[in-house]
Protein backbone atom coordinates (compact mmCIF):
# COMPACT_ATOMS: atom_id res chain seq x y z
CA UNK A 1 -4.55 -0.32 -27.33
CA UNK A 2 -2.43 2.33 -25.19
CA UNK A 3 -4.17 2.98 -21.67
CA UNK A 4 -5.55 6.41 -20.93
CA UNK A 5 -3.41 7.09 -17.97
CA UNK A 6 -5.52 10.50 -16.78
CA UNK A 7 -4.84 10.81 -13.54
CA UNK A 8 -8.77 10.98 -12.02
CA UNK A 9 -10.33 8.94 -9.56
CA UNK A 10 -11.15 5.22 -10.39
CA UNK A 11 -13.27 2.67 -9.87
CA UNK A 12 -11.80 -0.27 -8.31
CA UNK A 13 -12.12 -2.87 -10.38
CA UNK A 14 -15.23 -5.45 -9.47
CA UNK A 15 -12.26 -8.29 -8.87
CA UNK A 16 -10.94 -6.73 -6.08
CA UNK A 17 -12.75 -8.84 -3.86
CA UNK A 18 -11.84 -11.33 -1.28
CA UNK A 19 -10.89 -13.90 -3.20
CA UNK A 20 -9.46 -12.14 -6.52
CA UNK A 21 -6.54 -10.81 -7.88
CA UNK A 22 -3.75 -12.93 -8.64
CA UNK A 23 -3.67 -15.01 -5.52
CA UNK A 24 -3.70 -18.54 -7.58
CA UNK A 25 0.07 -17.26 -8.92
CA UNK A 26 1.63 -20.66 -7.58
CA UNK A 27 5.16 -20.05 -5.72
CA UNK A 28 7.98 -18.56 -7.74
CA UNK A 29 5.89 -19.28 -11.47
CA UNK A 30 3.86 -17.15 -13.49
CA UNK A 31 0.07 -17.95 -13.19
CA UNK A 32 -1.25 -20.33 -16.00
CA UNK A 33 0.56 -22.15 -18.14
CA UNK A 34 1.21 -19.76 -20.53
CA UNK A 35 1.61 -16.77 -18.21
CA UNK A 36 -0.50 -13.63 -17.38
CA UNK A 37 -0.20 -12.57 -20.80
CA UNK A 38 -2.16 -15.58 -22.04
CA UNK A 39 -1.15 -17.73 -25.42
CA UNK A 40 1.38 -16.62 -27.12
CA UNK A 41 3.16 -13.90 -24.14
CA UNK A 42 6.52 -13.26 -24.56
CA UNK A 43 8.48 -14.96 -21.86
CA UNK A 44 11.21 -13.55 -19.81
CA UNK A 45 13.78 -13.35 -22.98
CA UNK A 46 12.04 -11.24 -25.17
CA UNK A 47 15.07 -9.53 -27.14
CA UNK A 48 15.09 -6.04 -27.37
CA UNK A 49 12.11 -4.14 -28.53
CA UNK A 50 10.98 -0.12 -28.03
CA UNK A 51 7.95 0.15 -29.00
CA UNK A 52 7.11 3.28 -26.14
CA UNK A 53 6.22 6.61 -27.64
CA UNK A 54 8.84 10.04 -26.43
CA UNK A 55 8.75 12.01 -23.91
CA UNK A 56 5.27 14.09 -23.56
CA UNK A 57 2.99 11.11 -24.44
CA UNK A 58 -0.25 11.83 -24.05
CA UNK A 59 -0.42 8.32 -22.90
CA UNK A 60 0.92 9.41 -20.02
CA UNK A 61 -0.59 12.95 -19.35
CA UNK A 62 -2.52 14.12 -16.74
CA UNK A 63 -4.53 17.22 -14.65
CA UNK A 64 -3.70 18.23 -11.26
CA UNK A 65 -7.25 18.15 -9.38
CA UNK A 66 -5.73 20.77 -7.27
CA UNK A 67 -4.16 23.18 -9.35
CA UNK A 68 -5.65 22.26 -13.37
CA UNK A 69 -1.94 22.15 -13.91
CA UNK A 70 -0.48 19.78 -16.76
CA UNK A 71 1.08 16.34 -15.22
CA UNK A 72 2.69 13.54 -17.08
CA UNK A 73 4.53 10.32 -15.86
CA UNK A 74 7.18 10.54 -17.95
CA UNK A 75 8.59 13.62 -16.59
CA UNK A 76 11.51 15.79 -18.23
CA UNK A 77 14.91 15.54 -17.74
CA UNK A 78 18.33 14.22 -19.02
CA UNK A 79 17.10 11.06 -19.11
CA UNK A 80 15.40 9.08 -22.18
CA UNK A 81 11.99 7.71 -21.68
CA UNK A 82 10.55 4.66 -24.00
CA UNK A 83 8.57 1.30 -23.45
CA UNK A 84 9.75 -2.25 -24.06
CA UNK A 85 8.14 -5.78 -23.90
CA UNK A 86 9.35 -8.49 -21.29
CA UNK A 87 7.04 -11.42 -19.86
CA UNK A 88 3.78 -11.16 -21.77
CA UNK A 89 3.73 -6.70 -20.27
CA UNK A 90 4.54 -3.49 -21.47
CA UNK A 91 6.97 -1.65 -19.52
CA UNK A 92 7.76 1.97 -19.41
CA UNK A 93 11.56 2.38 -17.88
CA UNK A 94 13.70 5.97 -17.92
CA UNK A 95 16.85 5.73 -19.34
CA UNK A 96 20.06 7.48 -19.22
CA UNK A 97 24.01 6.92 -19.71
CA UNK A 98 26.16 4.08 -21.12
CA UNK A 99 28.12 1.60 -19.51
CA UNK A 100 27.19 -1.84 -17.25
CA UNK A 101 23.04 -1.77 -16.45
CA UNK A 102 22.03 -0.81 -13.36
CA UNK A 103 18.05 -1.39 -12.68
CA UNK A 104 16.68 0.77 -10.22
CA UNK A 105 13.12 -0.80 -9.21
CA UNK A 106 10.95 1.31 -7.05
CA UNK A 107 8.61 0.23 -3.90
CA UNK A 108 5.30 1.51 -3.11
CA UNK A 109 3.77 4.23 -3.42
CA UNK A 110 6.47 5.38 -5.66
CA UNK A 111 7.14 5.35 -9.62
CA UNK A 112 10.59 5.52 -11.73
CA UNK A 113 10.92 8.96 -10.70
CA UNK A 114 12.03 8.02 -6.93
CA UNK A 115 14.99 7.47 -8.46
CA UNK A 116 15.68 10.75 -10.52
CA UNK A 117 19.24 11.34 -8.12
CA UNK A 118 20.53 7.90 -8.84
CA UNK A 119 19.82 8.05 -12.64
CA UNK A 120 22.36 10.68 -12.74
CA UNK A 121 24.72 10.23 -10.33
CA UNK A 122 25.26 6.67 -11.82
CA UNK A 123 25.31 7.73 -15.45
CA UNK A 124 27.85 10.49 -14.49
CA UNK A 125 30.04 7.65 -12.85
CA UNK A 126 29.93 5.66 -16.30
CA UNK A 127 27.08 3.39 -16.37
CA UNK A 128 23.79 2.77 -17.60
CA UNK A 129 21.04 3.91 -15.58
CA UNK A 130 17.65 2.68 -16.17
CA UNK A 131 14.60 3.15 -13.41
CA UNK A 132 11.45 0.62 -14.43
CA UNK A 133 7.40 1.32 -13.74
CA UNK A 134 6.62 -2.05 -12.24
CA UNK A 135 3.83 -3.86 -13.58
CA UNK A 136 0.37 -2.26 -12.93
CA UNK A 137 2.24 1.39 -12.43
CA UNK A 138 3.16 4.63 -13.51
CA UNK A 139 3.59 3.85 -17.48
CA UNK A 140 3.52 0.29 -17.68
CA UNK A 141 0.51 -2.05 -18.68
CA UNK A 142 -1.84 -2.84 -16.16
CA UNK A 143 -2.59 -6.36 -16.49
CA UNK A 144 -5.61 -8.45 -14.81
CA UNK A 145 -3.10 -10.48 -12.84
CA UNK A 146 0.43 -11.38 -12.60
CA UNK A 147 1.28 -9.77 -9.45
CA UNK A 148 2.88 -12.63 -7.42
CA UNK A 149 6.30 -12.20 -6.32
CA UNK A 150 7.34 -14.95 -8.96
CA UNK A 151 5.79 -13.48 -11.95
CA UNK A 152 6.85 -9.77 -10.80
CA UNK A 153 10.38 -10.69 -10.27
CA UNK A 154 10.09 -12.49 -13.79
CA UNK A 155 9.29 -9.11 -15.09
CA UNK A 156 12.31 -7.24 -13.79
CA UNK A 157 14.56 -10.57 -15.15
CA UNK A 158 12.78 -9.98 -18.50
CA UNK A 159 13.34 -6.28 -19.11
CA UNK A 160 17.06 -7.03 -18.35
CA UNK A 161 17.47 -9.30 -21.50
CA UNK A 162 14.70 -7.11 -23.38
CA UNK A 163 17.51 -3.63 -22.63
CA UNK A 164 19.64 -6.57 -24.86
CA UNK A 165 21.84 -7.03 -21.45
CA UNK A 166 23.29 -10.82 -19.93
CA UNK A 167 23.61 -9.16 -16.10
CA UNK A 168 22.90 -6.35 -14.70
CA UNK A 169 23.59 -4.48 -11.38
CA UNK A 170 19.97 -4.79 -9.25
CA UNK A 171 18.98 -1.89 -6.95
CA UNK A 172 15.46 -2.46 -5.45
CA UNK A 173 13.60 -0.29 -2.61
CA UNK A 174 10.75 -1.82 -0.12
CA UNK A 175 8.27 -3.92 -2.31
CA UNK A 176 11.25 -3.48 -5.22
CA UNK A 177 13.42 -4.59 -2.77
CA UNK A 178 11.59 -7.71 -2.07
CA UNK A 179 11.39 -8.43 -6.00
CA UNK A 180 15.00 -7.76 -5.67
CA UNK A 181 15.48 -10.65 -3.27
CA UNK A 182 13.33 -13.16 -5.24
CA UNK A 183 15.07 -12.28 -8.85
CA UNK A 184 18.20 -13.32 -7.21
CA UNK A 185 16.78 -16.79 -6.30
CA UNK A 186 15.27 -17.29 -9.73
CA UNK A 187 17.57 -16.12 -12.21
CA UNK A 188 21.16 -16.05 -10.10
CA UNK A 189 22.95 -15.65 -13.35
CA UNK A 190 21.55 -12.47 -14.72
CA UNK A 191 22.49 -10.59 -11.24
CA UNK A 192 25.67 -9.44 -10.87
CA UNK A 193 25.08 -7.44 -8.04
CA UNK A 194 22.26 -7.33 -5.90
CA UNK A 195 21.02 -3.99 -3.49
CA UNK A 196 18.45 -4.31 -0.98
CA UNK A 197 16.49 -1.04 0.45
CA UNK A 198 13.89 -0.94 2.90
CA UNK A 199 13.04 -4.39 2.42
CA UNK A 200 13.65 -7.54 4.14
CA UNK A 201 14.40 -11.21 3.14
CA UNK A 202 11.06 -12.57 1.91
CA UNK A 203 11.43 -15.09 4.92
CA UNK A 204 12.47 -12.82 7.36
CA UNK A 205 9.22 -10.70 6.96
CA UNK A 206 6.99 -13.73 6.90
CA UNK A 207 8.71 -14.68 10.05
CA UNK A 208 8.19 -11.40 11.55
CA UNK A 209 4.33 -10.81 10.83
CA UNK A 210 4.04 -14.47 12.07
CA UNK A 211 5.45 -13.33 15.56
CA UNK A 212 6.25 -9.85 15.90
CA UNK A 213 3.37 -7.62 16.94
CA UNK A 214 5.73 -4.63 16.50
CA UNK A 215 6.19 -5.53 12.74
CA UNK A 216 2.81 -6.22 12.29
CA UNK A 217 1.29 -3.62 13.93
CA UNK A 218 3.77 -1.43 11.57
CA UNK A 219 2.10 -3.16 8.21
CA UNK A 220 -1.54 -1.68 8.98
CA UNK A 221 -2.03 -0.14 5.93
CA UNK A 222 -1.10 -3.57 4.28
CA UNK A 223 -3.92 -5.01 6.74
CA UNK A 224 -6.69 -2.68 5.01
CA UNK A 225 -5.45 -3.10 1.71
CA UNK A 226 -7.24 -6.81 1.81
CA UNK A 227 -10.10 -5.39 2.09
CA UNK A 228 -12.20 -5.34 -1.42
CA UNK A 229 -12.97 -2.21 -3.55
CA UNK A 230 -12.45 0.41 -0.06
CA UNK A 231 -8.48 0.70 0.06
CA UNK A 232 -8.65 1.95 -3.51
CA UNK A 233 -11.65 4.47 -2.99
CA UNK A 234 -9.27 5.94 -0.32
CA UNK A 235 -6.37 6.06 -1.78
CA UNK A 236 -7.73 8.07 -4.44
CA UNK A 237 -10.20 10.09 -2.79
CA UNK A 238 -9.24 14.02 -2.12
CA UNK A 239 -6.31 14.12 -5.14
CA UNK A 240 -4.84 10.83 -2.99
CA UNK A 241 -4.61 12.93 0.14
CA UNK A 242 -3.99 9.66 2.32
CA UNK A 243 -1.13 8.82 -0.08
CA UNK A 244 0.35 12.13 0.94
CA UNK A 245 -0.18 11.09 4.86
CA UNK A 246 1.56 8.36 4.41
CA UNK A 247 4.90 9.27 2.49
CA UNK A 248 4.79 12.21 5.20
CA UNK A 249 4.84 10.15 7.98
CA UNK A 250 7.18 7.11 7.08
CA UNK A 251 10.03 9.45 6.09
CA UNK A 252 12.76 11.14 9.05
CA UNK A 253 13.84 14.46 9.40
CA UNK A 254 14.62 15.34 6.14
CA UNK A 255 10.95 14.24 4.83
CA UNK A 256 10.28 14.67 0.87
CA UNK A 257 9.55 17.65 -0.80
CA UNK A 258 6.64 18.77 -2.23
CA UNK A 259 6.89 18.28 -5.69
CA UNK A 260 7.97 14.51 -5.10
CA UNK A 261 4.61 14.74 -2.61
CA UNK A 262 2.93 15.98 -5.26
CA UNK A 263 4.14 13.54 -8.27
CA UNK A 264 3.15 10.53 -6.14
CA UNK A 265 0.09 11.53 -5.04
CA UNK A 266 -0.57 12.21 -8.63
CA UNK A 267 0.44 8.77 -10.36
CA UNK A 268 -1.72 6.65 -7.61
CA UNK A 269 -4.63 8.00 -9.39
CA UNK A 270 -3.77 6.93 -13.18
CA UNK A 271 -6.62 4.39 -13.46
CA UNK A 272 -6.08 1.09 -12.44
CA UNK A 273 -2.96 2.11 -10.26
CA UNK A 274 -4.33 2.43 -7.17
CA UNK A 275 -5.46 -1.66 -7.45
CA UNK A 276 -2.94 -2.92 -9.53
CA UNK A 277 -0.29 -1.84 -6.87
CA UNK A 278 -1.89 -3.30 -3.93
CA UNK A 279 -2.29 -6.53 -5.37
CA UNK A 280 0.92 -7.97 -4.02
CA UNK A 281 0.39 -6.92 -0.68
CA UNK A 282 -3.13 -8.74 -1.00
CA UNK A 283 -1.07 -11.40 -2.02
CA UNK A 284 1.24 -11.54 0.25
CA UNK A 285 -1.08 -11.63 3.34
CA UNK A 286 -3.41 -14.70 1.91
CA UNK A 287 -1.01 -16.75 0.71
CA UNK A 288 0.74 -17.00 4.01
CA UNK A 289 -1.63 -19.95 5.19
CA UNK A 290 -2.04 -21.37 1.13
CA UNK A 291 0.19 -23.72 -0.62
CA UNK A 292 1.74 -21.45 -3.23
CA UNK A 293 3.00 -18.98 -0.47
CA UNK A 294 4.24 -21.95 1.61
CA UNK A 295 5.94 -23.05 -1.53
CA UNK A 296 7.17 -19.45 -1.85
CA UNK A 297 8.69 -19.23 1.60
CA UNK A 298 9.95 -22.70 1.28
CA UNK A 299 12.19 -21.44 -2.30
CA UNK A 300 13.44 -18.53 -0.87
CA UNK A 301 15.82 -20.67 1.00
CA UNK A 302 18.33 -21.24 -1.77
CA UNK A 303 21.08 -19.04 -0.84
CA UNK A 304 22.22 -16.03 -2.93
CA UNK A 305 25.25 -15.86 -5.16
CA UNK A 306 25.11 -12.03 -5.87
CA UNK A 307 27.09 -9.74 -3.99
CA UNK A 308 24.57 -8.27 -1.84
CA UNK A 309 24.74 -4.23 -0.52
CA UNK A 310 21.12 -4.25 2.22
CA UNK A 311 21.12 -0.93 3.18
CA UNK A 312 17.98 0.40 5.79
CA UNK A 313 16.99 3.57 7.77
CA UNK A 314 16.95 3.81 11.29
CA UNK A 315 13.88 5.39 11.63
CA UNK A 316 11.86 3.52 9.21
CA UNK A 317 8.73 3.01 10.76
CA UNK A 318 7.47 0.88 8.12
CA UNK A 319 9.85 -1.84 7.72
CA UNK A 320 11.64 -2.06 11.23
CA UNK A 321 15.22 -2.17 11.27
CA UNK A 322 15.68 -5.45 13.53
CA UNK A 323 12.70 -7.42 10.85
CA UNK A 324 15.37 -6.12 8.19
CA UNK A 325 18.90 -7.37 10.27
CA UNK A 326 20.16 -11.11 9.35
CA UNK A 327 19.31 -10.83 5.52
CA UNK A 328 23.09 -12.13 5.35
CA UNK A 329 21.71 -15.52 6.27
CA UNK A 330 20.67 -16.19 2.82
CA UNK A 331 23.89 -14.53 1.26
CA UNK A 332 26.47 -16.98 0.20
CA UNK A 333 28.12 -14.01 -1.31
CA UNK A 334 30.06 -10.75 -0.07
CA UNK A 335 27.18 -9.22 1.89
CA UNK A 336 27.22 -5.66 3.56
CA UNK A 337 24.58 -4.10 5.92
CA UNK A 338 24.43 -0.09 6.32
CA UNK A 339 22.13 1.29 8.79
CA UNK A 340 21.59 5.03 7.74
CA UNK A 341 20.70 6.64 11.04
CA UNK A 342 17.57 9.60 10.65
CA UNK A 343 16.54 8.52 7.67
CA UNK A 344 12.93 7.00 7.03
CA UNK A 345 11.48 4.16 4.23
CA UNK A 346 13.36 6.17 1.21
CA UNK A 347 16.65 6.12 1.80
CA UNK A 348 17.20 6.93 -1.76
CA UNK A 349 15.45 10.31 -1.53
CA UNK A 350 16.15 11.29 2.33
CA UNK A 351 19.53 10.99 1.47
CA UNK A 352 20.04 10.98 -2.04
CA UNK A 353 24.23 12.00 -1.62
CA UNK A 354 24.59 9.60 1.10
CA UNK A 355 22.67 6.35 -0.11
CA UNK A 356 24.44 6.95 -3.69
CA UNK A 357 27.62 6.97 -2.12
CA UNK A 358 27.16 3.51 -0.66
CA UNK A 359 25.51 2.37 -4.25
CA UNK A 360 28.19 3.01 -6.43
CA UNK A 361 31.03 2.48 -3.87
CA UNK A 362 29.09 -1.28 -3.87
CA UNK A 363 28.48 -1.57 -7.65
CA UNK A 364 32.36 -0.51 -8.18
CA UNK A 365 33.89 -3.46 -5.91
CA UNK A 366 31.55 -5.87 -8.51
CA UNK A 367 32.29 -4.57 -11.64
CA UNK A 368 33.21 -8.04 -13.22
């Protein structure tokens, strides 16, 4: 049964509490035995399958509180949108030119859309451009759990062979990013070439919230997202006005514009979204003293075998540039750091002509 994905304000669901969400996820596997999607889920090979609706869904559509204007997810453009099955989920992805895969995965608070300029750019330069709704987000299913960094990285693996590829080139931004990281450790062989923004090394940022007050005290809306039911009240509350405060704030000079303001602000309040997306940062926080994250951090060790582009902004204020530094450690692979000075958390959209530059200057050298 589709979701009703109208944007309005939500009621956090009752298991947001202390000790829910999918905190038992155990290292780098999917929780159960069979997986979040229960018996009978389709693992992380499902063969192609689109089973999404076109563009204009009404799964999808929405109302501006502010304005009564029309709003929809799967926004317009050059680009093909359509759903496919991978790890016991339903994911929506946008689609557009032919050629070796690229998957652009987006961080938080963001959708598919915060990658409109690469979907283009890279489809103009000959390759396939997809941009995926993680799990609990934008159009994809929001599932009761499954939102450990091993079971969401197993989702990005699985849409990979369910687009009917064997590798693809991996682009992922902040929380993306990190699922970027952790993909590479699980399934080395399906990434051919691996891009890191915004995000550090899964054991680097451990380390650093262990130690660093400066990094920690830089993660404080991370700190009152493990609080129960509250975080998502707020971030929905006022057409997701504190959303807006914060994608305002962690960008640099250039800042976003209002319509991508607007477009995030509006996809945090699809129900379900504002909970679902927070769930790995709940995770990430309590498992730091519990045996599956210890196993986690311990994993994350094995070194990387995919050339590895780890590109961060200067004036992030989110993710601090010196947490980022020394994500070569884990490389055993042609690694190459870019420091973008000026620009914020979203490289991507701060500067689109700049970042893309870098991206398929990086993806070019790695072709085979």
């Amino acid at each position: 049964m589709p979701l009703d994905q109208t944007p309005v304000p939500a009621q956090p669901s009752a298991d947001s509490g202390p000790d829910s969400g999918p905190d038992s996820g155990a290292g780098l596997t999917p929780e159960g035995p069979e997986g979040p999607g229960g018996p009978g889920a389709a693992s992380e090979d499902t063969g192609p399958e689109d089973t999404g609706p076109e563009d204009n869904s009404p799964l999808s559509a929405g109302t501006s509180a502010e304005s009564g204007e029309a709003w929809n997810v799967r926004q317009p453009g050059p680009w093909t949108h359509r759903d496919l099955a991978a790890n016991g989920a339903r994911f929506h992805i946008a689609e557009l030119g032919s050629g070796p895969l690229v998957l652009l995965v987006h961080g938080w608070p963001e959708y598919w859309w915060a990658w409109r300029h690469q979907l283009t750019a890279l489809a103009e330069a000959g390759y396939r451009a997809v941009a995926l709704d993680l799990r609990g987000i934008g159009g994809s299913d929001r599932t009761p759990r499954g939102y450990d960094p091993g079971n969401l990285a197993l989702d990005i693996t699985g849409v990979i062979r369910s687009l009917g590829e064997r590798r693809a080139h991996l682009v992922g931004h902040a929380s993306g990013g990190t699922l970027a990281w952790v993909a590479a450790v699980m399934r080395p062989s399906v990434i051919q070439s691996l891009t890191v923004v915004s995000a550090a090394h899964p054991r680097d940022l451990r380390r650093a919230l262990l130690t660093d007050r400066r990094q920690f005290a830089a993660f404080d809306h991370v700190l009152g997202f493990q609080r129960p039911w509250i975080p998502e009240r707020r971030l929905v509350a006022d057409d997701a006005e504190l959303v807006g405060r914060y994608l305002t704030s962690w960008t640099g000079p250039n800042g976003l514009d209002e319509g991508a303001l607007h477009a995030y602000r509006q996809a945090i309040q699809i129900p379900s979204t504002a909970h679902c997306s927070i769930e790995p940062y709940r995770w990430l926080l309590r498992s730091m003293a519990r045996p599956d994250g210890i196993q986690f951090a311990r994993r994350m060790k094995k070194p990387i075998t995919a050339p590895t582009l780890h590109v961060q902004g200067a004036a992030d204020p989110v993710l601090l540039s010196h947490t980022a530094l020394g994500g070569g450690e884990y490389v055993a692979a042609p690694y190459r750091w870019r420091l973008l000075p000026g620009v914020g958390h979203f490289p991507h959209e701060e500067a689109p002509e700049e970042f893309t530059a870098e991206l398929l200057d990086w993806i070019g050298r790695h072709k085979e």
